[in-house]
PDB file of N, CA and C in Angstrom:
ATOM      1  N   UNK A   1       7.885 -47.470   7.550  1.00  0.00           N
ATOM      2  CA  UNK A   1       6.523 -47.016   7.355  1.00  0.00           C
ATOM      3  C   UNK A   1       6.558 -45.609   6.772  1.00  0.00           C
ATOM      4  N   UNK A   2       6.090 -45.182   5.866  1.00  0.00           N
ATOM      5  CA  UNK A   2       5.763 -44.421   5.049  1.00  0.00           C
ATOM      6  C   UNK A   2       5.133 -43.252   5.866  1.00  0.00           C
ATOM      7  N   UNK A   3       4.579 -41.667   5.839  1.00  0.00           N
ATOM      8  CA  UNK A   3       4.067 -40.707   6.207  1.00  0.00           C
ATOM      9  C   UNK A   3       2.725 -41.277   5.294  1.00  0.00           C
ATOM     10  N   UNK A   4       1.427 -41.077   5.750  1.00  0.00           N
ATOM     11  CA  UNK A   4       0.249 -41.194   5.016  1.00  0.00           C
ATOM     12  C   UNK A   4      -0.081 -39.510   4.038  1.00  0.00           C
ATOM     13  N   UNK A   5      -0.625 -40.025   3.301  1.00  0.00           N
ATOM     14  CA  UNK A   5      -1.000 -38.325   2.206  1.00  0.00           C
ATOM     15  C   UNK A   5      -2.083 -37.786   3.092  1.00  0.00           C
ATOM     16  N   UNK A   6      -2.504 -36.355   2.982  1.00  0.00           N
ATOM     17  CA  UNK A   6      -3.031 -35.621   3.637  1.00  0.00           C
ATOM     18  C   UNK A   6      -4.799 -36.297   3.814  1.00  0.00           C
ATOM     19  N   UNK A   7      -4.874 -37.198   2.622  1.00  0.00           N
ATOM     20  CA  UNK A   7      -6.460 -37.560   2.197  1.00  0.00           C
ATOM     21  C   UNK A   7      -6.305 -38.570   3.396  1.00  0.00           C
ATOM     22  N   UNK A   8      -5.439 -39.641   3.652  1.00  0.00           N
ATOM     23  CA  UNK A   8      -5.679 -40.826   4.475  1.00  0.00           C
ATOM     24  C   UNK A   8      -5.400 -40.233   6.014  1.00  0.00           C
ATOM     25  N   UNK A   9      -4.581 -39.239   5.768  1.00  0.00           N
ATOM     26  CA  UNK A   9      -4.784 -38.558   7.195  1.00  0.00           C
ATOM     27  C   UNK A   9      -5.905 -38.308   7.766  1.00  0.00           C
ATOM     28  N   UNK A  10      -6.941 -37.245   6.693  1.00  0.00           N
ATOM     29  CA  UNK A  10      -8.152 -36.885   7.132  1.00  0.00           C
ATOM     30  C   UNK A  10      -8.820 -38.265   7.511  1.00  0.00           C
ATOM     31  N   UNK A  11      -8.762 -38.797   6.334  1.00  0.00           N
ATOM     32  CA  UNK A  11     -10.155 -40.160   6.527  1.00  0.00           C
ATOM     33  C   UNK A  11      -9.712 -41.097   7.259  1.00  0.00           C
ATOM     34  N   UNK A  12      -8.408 -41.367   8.070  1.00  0.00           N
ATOM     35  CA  UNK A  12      -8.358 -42.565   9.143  1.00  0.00           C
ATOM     36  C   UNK A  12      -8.715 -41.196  10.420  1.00  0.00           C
ATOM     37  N   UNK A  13      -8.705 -40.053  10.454  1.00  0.00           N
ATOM     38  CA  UNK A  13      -9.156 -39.194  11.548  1.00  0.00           C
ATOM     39  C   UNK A  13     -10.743 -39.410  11.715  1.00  0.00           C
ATOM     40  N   UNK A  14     -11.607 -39.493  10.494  1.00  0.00           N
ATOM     41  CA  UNK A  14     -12.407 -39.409  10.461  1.00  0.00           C
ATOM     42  C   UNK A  14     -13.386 -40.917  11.110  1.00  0.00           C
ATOM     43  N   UNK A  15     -12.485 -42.176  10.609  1.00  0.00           N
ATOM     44  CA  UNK A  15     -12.888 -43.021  10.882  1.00  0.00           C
ATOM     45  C   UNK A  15     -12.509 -43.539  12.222  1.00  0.00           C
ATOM     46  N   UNK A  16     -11.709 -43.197  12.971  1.00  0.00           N
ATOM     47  CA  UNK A  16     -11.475 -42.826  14.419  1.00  0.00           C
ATOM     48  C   UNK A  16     -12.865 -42.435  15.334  1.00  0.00           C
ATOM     49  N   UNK A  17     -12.954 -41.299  14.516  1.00  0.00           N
ATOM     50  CA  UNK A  17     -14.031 -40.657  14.964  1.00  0.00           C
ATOM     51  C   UNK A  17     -15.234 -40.677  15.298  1.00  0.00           C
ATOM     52  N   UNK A  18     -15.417 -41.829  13.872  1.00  0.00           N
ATOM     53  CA  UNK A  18     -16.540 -42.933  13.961  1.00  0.00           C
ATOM     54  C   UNK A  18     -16.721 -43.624  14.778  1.00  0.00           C
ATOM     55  N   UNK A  19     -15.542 -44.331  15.627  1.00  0.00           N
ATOM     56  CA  UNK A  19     -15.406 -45.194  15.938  1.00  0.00           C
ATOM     57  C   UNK A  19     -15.965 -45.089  18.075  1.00  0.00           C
ATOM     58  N   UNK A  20     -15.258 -43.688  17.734  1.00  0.00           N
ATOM     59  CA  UNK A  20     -15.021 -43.221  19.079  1.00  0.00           C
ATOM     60  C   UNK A  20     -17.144 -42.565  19.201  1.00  0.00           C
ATOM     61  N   UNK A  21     -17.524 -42.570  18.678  1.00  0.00           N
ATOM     62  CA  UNK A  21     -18.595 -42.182  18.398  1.00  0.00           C
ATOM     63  C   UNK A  21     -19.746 -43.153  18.604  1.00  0.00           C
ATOM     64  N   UNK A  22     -19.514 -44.369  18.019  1.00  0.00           N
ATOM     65  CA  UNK A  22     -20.580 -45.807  18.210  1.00  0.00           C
ATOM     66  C   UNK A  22     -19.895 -46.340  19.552  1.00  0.00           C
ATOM     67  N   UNK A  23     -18.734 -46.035  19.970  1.00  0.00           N
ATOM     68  CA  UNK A  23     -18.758 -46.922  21.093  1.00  0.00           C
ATOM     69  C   UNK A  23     -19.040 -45.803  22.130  1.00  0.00           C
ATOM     70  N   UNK A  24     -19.475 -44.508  22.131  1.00  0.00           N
ATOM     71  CA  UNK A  24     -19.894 -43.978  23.014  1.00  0.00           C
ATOM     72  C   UNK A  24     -21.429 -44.227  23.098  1.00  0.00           C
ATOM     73  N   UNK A  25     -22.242 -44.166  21.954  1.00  0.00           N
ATOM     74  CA  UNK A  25     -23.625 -44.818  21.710  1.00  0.00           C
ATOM     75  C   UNK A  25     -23.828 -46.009  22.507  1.00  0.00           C
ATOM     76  N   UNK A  26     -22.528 -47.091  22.115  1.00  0.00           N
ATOM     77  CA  UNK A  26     -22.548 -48.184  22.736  1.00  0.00           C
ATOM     78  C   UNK A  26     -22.526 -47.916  24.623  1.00  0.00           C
ATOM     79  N   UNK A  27     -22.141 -46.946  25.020  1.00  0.00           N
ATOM     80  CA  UNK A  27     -22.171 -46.878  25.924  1.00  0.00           C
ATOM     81  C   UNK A  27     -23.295 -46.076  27.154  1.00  0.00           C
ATOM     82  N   UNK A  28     -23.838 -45.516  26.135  1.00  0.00           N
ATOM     83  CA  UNK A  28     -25.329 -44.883  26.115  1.00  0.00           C
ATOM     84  C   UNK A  28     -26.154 -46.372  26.450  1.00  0.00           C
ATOM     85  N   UNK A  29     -26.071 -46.822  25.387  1.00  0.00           N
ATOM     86  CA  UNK A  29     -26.856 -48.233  25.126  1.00  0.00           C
ATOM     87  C   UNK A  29     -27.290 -48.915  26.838  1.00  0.00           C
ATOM     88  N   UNK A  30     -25.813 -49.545  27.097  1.00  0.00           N
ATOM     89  CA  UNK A  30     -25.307 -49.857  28.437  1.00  0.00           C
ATOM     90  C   UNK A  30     -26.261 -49.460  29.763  1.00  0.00           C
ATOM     91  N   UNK A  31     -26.135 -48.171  29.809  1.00  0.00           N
ATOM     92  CA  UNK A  31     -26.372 -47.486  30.860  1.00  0.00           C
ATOM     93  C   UNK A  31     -27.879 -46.710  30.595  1.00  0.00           C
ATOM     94  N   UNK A  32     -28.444 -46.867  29.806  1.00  0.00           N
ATOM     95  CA  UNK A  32     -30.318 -47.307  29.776  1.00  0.00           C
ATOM     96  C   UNK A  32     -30.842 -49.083  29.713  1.00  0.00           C
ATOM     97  N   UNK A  33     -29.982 -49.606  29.674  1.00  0.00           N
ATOM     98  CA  UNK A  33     -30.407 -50.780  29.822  1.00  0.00           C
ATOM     99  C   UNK A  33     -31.371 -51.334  30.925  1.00  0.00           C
ATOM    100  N   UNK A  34     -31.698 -52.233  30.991  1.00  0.00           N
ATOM    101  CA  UNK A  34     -32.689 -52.697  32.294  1.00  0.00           C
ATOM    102  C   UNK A  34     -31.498 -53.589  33.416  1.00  0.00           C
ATOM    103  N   UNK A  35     -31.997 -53.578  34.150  1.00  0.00           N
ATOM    104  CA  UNK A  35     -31.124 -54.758  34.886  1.00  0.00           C
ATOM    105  C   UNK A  35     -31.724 -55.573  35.756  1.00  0.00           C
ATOM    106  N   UNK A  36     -31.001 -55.967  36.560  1.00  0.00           N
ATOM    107  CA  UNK A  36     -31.672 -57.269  37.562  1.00  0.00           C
ATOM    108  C   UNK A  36     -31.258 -57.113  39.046  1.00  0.00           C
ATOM    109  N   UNK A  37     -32.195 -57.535  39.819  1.00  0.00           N
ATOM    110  CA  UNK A  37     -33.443 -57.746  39.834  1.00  0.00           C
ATOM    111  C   UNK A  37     -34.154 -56.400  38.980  1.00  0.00           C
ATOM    112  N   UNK A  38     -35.005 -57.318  38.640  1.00  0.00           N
ATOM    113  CA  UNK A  38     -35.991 -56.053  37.206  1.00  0.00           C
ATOM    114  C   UNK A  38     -36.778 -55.666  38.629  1.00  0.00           C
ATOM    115  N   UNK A  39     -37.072 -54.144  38.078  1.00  0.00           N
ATOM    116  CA  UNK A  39     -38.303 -53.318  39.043  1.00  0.00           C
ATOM    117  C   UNK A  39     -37.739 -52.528  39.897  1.00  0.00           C
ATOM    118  N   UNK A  40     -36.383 -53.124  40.221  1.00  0.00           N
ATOM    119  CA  UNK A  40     -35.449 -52.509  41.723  1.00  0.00           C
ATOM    120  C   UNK A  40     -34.999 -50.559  41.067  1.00  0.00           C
ATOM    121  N   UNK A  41     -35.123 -49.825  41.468  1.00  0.00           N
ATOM    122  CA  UNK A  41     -34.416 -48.640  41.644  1.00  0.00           C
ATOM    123  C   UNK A  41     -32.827 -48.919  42.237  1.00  0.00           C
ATOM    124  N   UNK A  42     -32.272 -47.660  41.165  1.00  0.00           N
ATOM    125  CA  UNK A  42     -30.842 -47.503  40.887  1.00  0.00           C
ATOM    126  C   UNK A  42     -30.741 -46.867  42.666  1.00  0.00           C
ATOM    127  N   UNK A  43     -29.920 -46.708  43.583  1.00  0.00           N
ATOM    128  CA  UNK A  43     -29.873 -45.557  44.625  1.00  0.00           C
ATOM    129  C   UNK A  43     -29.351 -44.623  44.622  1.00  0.00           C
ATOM    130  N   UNK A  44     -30.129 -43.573  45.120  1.00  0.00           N
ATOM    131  CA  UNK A  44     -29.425 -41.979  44.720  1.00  0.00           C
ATOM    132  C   UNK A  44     -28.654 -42.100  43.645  1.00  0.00           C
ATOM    133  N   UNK A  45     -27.445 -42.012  44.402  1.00  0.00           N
ATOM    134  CA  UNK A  45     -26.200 -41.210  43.676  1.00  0.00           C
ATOM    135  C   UNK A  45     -25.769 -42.227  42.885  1.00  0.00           C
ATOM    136  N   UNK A  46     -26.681 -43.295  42.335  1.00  0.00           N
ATOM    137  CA  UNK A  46     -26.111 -44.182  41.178  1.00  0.00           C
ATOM    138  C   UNK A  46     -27.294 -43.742  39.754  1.00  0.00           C
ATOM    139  N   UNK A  47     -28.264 -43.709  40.510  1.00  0.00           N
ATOM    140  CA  UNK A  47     -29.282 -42.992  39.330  1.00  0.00           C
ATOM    141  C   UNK A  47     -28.908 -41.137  38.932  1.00  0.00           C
ATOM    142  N   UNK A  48     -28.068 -40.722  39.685  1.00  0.00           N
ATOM    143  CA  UNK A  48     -27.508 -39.448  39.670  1.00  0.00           C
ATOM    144  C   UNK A  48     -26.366 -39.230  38.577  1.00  0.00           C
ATOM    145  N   UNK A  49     -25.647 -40.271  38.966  1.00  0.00           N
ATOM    146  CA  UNK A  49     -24.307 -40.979  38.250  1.00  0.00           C
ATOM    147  C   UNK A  49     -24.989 -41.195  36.597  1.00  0.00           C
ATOM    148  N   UNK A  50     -26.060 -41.751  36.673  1.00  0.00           N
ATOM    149  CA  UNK A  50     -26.444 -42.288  35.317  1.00  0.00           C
ATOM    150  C   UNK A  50     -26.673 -41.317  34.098  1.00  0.00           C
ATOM    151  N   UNK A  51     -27.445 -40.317  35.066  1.00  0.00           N
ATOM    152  CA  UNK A  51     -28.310 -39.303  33.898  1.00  0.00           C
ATOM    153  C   UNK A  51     -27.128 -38.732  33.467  1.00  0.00           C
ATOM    154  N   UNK A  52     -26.485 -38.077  34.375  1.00  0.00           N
ATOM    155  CA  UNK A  52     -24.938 -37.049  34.239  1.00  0.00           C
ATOM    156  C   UNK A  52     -24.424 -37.909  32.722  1.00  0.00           C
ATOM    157  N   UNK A  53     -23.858 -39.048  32.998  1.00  0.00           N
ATOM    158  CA  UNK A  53     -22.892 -39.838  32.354  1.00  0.00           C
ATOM    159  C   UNK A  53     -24.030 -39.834  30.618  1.00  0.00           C
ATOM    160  N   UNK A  54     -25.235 -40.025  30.882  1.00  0.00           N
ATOM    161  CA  UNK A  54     -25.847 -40.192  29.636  1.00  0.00           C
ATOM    162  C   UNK A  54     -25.456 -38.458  29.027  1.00  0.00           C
ATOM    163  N   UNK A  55     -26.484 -37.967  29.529  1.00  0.00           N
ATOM    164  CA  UNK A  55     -25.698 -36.245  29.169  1.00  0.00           C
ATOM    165  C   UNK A  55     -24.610 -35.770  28.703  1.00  0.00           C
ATOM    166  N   UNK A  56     -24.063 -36.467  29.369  1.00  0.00           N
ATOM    167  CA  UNK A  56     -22.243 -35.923  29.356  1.00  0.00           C
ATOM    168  C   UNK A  56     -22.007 -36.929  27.707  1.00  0.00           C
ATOM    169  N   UNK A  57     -22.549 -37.961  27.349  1.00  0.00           N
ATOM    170  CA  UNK A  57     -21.798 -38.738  26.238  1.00  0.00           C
ATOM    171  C   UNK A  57     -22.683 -37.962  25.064  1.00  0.00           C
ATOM    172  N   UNK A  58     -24.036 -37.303  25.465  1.00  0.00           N
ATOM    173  CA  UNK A  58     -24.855 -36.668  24.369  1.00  0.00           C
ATOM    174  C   UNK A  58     -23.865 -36.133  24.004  1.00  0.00           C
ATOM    175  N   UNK A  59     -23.642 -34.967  25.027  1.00  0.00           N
ATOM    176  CA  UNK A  59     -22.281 -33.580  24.371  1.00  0.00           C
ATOM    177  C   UNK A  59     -21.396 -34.210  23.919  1.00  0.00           C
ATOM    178  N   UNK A  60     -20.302 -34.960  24.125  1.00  0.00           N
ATOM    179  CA  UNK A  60     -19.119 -35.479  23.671  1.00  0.00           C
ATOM    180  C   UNK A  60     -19.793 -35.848  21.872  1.00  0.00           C
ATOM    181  N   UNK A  61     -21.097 -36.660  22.105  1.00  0.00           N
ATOM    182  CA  UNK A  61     -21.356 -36.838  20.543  1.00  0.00           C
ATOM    183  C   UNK A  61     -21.489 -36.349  19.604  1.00  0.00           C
ATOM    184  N   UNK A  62     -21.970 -35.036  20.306  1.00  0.00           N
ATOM    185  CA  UNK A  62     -22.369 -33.274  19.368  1.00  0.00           C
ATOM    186  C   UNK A  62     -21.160 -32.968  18.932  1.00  0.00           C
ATOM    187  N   UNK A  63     -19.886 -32.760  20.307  1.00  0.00           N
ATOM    188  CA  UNK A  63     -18.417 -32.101  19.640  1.00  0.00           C
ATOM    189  C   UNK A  63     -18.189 -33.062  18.563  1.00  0.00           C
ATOM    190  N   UNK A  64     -18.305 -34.532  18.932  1.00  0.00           N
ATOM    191  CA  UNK A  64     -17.708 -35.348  17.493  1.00  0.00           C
ATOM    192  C   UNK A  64     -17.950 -35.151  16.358  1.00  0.00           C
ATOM    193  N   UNK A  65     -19.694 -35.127  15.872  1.00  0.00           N
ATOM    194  CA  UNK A  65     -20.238 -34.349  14.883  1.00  0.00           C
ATOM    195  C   UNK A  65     -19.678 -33.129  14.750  1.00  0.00           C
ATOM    196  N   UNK A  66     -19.560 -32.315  15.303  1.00  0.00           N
ATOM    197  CA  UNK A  66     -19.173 -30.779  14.519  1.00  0.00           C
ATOM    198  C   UNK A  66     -17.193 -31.475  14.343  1.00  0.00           C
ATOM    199  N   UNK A  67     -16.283 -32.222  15.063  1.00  0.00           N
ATOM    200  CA  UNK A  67     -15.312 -32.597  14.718  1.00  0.00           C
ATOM    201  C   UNK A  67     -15.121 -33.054  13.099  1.00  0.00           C
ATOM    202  N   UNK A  68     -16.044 -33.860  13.055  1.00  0.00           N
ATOM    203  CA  UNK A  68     -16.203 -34.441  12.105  1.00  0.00           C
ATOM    204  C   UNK A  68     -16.790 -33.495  10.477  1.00  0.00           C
ATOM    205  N   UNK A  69     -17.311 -33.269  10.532  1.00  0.00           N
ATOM    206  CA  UNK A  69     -17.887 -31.830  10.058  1.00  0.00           C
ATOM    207  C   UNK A  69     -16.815 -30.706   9.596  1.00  0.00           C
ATOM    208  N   UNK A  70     -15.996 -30.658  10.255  1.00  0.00           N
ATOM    209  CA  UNK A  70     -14.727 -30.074   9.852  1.00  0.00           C
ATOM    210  C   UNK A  70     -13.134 -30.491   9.182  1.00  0.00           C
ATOM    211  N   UNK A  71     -13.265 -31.546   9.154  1.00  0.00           N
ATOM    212  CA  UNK A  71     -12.861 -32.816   8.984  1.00  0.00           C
ATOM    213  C   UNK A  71     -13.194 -33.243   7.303  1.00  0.00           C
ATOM    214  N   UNK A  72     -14.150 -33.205   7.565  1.00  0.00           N
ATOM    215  CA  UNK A  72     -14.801 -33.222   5.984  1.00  0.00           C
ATOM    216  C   UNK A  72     -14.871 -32.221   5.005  1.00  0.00           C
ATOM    217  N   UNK A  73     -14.985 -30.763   5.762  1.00  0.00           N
ATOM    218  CA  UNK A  73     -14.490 -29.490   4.922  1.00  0.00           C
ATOM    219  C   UNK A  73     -13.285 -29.609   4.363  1.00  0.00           C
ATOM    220  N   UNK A  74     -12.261 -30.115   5.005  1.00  0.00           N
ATOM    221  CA  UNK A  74     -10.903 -29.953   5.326  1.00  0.00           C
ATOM    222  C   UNK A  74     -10.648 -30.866   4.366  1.00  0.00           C
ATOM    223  N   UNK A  75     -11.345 -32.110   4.316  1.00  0.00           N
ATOM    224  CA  UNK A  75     -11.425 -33.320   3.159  1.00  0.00           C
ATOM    225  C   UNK A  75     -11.319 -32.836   1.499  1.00  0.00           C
ATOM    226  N   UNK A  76     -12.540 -32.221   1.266  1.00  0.00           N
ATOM    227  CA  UNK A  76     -13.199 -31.240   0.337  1.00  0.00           C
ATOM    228  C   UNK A  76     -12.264 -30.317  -0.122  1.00  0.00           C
ATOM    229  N   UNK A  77     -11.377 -29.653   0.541  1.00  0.00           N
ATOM    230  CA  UNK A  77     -10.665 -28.218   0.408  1.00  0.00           C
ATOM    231  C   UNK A  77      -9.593 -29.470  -0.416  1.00  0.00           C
ATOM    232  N   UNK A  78      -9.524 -30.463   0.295  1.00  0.00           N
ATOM    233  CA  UNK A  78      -7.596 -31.585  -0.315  1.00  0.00           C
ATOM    234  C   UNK A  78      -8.237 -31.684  -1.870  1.00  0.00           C
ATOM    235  N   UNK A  79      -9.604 -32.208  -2.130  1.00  0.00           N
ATOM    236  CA  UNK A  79      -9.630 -32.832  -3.314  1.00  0.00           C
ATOM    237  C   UNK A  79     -10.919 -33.079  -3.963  1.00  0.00           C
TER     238      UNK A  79
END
């Protein structure tokens, strides 16, 4: 196997990134969903658990964007 050139470096980083990015959405998705029995409340520290975890994947999505973002400078500067 070959070393990849600096361009496929960036852009399989980038598409990583992507990747790691929709399945955190995807996981956003998840955890606003409805569930069953419909109407029932999450308890405490599972509706506690929820908001945190939604929050917590916002930020992770922000660092990805600015990751990404730099990534693409870095793209730009190769070519």
């Amino acid at each position: 196997m070959s070393l990849p050139t600096r361009e496929e470096m960036f852009r399989a980083a980038l598409r990583d990134l992507d990747n790691a990015r929709n399945s955190l959405s995807s996981s956003r998705d998840w955890l606003r969903s409805d569930w069953v029995p419909i109407g029932t409340p999450l308890p405490a520290a599972a509706a506690e658990a929820r908001i945190s975890v939604v929050e917590k994947i916002a930020a992770a999505k922000q660092i990805i964007d600015e990751a990404k973002a730099a990534l693409a400078e870095g793209l730009d500067e190769l070519g």
